[in-house]
N, C-alpha and C. Protein backbone atom coordinates (compact mmCIF):
# COMPACT_ATOMS: atom_id res chain seq x y z
N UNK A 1 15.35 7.38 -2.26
CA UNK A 1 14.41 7.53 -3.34
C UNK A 1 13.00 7.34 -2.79
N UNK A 2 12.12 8.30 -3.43
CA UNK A 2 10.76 8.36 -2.13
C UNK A 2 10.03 7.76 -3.74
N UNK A 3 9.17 6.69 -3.28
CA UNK A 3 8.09 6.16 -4.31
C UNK A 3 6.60 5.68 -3.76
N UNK A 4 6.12 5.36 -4.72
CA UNK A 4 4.39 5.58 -4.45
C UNK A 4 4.52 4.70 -5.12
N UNK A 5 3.76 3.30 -3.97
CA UNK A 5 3.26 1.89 -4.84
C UNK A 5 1.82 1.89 -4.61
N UNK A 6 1.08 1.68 -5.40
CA UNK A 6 -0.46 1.57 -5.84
C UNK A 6 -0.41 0.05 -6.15
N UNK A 7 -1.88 -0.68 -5.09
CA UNK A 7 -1.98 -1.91 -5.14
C UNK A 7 -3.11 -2.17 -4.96
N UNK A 8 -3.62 -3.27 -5.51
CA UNK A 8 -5.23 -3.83 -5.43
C UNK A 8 -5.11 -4.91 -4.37
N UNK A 9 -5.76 -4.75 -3.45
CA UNK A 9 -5.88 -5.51 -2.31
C UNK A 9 -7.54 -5.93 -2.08
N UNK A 10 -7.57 -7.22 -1.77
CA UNK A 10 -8.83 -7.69 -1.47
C UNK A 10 -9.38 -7.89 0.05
N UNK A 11 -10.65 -6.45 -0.22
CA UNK A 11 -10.89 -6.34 1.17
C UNK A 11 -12.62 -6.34 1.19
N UNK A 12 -13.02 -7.13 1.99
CA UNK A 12 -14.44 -7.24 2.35
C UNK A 12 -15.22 -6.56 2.98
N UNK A 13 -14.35 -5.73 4.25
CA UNK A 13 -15.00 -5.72 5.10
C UNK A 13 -14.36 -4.25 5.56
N UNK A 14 -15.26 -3.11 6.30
CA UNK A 14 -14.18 -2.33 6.77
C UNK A 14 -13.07 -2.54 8.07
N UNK A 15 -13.39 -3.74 8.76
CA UNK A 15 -12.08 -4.38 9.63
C UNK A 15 -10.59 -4.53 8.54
N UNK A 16 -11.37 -5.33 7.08
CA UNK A 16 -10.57 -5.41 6.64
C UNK A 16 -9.72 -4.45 5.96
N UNK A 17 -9.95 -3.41 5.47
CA UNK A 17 -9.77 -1.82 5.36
C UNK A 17 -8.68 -1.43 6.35
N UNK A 18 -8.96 -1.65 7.36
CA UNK A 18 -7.84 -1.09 8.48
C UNK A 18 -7.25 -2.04 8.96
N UNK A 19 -7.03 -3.22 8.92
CA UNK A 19 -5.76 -3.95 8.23
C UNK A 19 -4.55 -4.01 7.63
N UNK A 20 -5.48 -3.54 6.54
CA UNK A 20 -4.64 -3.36 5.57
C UNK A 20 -3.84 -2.01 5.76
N UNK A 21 -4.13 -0.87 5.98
CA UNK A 21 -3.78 0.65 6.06
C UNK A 21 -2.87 0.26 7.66
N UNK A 22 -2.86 -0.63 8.55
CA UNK A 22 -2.10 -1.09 9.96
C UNK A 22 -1.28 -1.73 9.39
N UNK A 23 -1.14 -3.04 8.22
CA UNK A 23 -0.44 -4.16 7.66
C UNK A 23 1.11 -2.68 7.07
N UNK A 24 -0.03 -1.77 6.42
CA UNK A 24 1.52 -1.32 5.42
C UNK A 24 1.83 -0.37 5.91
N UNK A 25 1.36 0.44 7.27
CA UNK A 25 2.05 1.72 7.75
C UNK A 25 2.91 0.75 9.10
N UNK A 26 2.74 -0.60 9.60
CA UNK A 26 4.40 -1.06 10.07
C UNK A 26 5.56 -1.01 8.99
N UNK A 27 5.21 -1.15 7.90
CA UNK A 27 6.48 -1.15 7.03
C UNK A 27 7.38 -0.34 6.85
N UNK A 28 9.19 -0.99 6.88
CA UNK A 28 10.00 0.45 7.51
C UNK A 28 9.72 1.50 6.26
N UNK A 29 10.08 2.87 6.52
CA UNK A 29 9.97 3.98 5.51
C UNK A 29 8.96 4.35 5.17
N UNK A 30 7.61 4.21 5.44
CA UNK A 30 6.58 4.66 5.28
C UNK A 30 6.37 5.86 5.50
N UNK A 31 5.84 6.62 4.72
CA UNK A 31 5.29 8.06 5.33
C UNK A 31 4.07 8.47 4.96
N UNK A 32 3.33 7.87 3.96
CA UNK A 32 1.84 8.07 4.01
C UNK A 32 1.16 6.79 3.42
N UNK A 33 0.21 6.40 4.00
CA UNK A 33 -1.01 5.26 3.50
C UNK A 33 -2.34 5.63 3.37
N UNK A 34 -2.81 5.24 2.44
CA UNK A 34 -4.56 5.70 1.97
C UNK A 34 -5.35 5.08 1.21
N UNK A 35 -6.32 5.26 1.03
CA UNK A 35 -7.17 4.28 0.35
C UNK A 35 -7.77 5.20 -0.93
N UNK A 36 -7.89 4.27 -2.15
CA UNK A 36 -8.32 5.08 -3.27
C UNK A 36 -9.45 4.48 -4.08
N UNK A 37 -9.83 4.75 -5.30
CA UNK A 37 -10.76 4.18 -6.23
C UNK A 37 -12.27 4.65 -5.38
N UNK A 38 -13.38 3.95 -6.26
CA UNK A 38 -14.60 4.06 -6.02
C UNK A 38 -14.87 3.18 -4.52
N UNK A 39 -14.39 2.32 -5.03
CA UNK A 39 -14.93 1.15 -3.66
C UNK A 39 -13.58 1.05 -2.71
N UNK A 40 -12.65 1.78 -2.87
CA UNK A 40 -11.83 2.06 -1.43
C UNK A 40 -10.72 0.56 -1.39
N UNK A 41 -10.33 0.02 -2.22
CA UNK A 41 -10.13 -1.47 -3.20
C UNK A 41 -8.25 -1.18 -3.25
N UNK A 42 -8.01 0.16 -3.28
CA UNK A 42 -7.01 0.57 -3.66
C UNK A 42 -5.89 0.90 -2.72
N UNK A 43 -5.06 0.14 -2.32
CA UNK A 43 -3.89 0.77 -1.14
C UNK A 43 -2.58 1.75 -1.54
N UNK A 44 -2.80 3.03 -1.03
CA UNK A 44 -1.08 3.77 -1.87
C UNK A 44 -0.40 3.97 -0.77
N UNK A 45 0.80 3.68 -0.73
CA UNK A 45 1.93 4.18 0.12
C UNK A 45 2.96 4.49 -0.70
N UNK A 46 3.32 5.86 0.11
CA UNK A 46 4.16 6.64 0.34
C UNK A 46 5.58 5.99 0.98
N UNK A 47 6.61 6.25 0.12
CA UNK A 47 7.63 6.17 1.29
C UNK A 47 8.87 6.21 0.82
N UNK A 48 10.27 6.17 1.66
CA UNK A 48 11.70 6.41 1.24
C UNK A 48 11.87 4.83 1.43
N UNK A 49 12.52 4.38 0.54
CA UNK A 49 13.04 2.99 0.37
C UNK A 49 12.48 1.72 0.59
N UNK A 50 11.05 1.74 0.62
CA UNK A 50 10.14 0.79 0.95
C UNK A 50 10.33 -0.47 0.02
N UNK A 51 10.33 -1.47 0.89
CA UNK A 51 10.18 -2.58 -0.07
C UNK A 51 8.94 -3.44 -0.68
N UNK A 52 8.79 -2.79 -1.57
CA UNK A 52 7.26 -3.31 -2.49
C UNK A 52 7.24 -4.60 -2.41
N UNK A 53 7.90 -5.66 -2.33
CA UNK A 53 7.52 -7.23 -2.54
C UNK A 53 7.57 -7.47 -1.21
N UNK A 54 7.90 -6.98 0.08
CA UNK A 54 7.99 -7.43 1.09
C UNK A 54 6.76 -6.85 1.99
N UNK A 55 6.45 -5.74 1.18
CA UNK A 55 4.67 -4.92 1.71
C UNK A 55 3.76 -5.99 1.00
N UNK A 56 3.94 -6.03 -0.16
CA UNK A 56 3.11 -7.31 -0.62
C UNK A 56 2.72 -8.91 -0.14
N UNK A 57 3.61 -9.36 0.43
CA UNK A 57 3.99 -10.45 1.11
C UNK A 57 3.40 -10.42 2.45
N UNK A 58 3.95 -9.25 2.86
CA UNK A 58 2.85 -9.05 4.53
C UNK A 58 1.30 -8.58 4.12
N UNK A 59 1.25 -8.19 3.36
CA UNK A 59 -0.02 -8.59 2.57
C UNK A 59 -1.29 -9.42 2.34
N UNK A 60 -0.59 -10.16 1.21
CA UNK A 60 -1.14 -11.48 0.87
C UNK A 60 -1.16 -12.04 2.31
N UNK A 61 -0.49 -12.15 3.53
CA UNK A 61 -0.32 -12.90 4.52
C UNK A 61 -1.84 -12.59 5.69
N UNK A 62 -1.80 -11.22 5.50
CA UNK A 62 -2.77 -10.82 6.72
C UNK A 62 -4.03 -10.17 6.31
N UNK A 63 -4.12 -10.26 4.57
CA UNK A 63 -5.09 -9.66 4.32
C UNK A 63 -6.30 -10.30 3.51
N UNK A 64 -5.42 -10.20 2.48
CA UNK A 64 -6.18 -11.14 1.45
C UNK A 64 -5.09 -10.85 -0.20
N UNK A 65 -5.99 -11.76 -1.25
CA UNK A 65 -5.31 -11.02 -2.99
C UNK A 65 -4.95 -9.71 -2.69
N UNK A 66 -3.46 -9.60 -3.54
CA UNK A 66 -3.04 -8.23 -3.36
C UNK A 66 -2.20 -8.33 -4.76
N UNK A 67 -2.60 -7.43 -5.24
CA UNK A 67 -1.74 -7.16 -6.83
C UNK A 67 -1.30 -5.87 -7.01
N UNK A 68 0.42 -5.93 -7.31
CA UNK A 68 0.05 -4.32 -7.81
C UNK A 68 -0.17 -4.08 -9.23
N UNK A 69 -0.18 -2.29 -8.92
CA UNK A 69 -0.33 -1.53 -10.40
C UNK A 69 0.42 -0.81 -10.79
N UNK A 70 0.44 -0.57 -9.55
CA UNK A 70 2.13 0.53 -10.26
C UNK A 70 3.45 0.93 -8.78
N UNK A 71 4.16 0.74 -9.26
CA UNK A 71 5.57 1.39 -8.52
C UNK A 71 6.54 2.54 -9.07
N UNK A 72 6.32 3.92 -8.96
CA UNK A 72 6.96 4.38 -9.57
C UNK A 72 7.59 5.59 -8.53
N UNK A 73 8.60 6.14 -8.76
CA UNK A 73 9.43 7.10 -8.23
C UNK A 73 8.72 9.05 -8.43
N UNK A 74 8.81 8.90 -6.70
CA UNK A 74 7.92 10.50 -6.72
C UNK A 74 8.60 11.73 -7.13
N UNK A 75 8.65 12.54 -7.93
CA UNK A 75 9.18 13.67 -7.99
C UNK A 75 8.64 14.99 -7.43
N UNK A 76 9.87 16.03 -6.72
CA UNK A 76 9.43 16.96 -5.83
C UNK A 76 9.90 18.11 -6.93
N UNK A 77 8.69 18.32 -7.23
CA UNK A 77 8.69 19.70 -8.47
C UNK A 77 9.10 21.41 -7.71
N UNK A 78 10.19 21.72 -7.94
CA UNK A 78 10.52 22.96 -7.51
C UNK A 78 10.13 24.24 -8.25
């Protein structure tokens, strides 16, 4: 199941920016990471079977506040 978790992560700095985008593209199943919103505040990954509380966790650990917003399941429109 391929899903897209959208998360608010607290980042200061652009070191901290690429951190964060290094923190969640080790995570197994990943296939895309990016940054969103106005102020770039926003982390989305892409991926097949990713574990959202355990991306979160390495997270909070190496980054800073991290909340999500949404987890939901991607559909491939034919």
């Amino acid at each position: 199941m391929t899903q897209k978790i959208l998360m608010n992560v607290q980042m200061n700095c652009q070191k901290c920016q690429t951190k964060a985008l290094t923190v969640a593209a080790e995570a197994n199943g990943v296939n895309f990471v990016g940054l969103e919103g106005a102020e770039k505040d926003k982390v989305v990954v892409i991926g097949d079977g990713v574990d959202a509380a355990m991306l979160a966790t390495a997270m909070r650990k190496k980054v800073g506040h991290t909340d999500f917003i949404s987890v939901a399941e991607v559909k491939k429109g034919n």
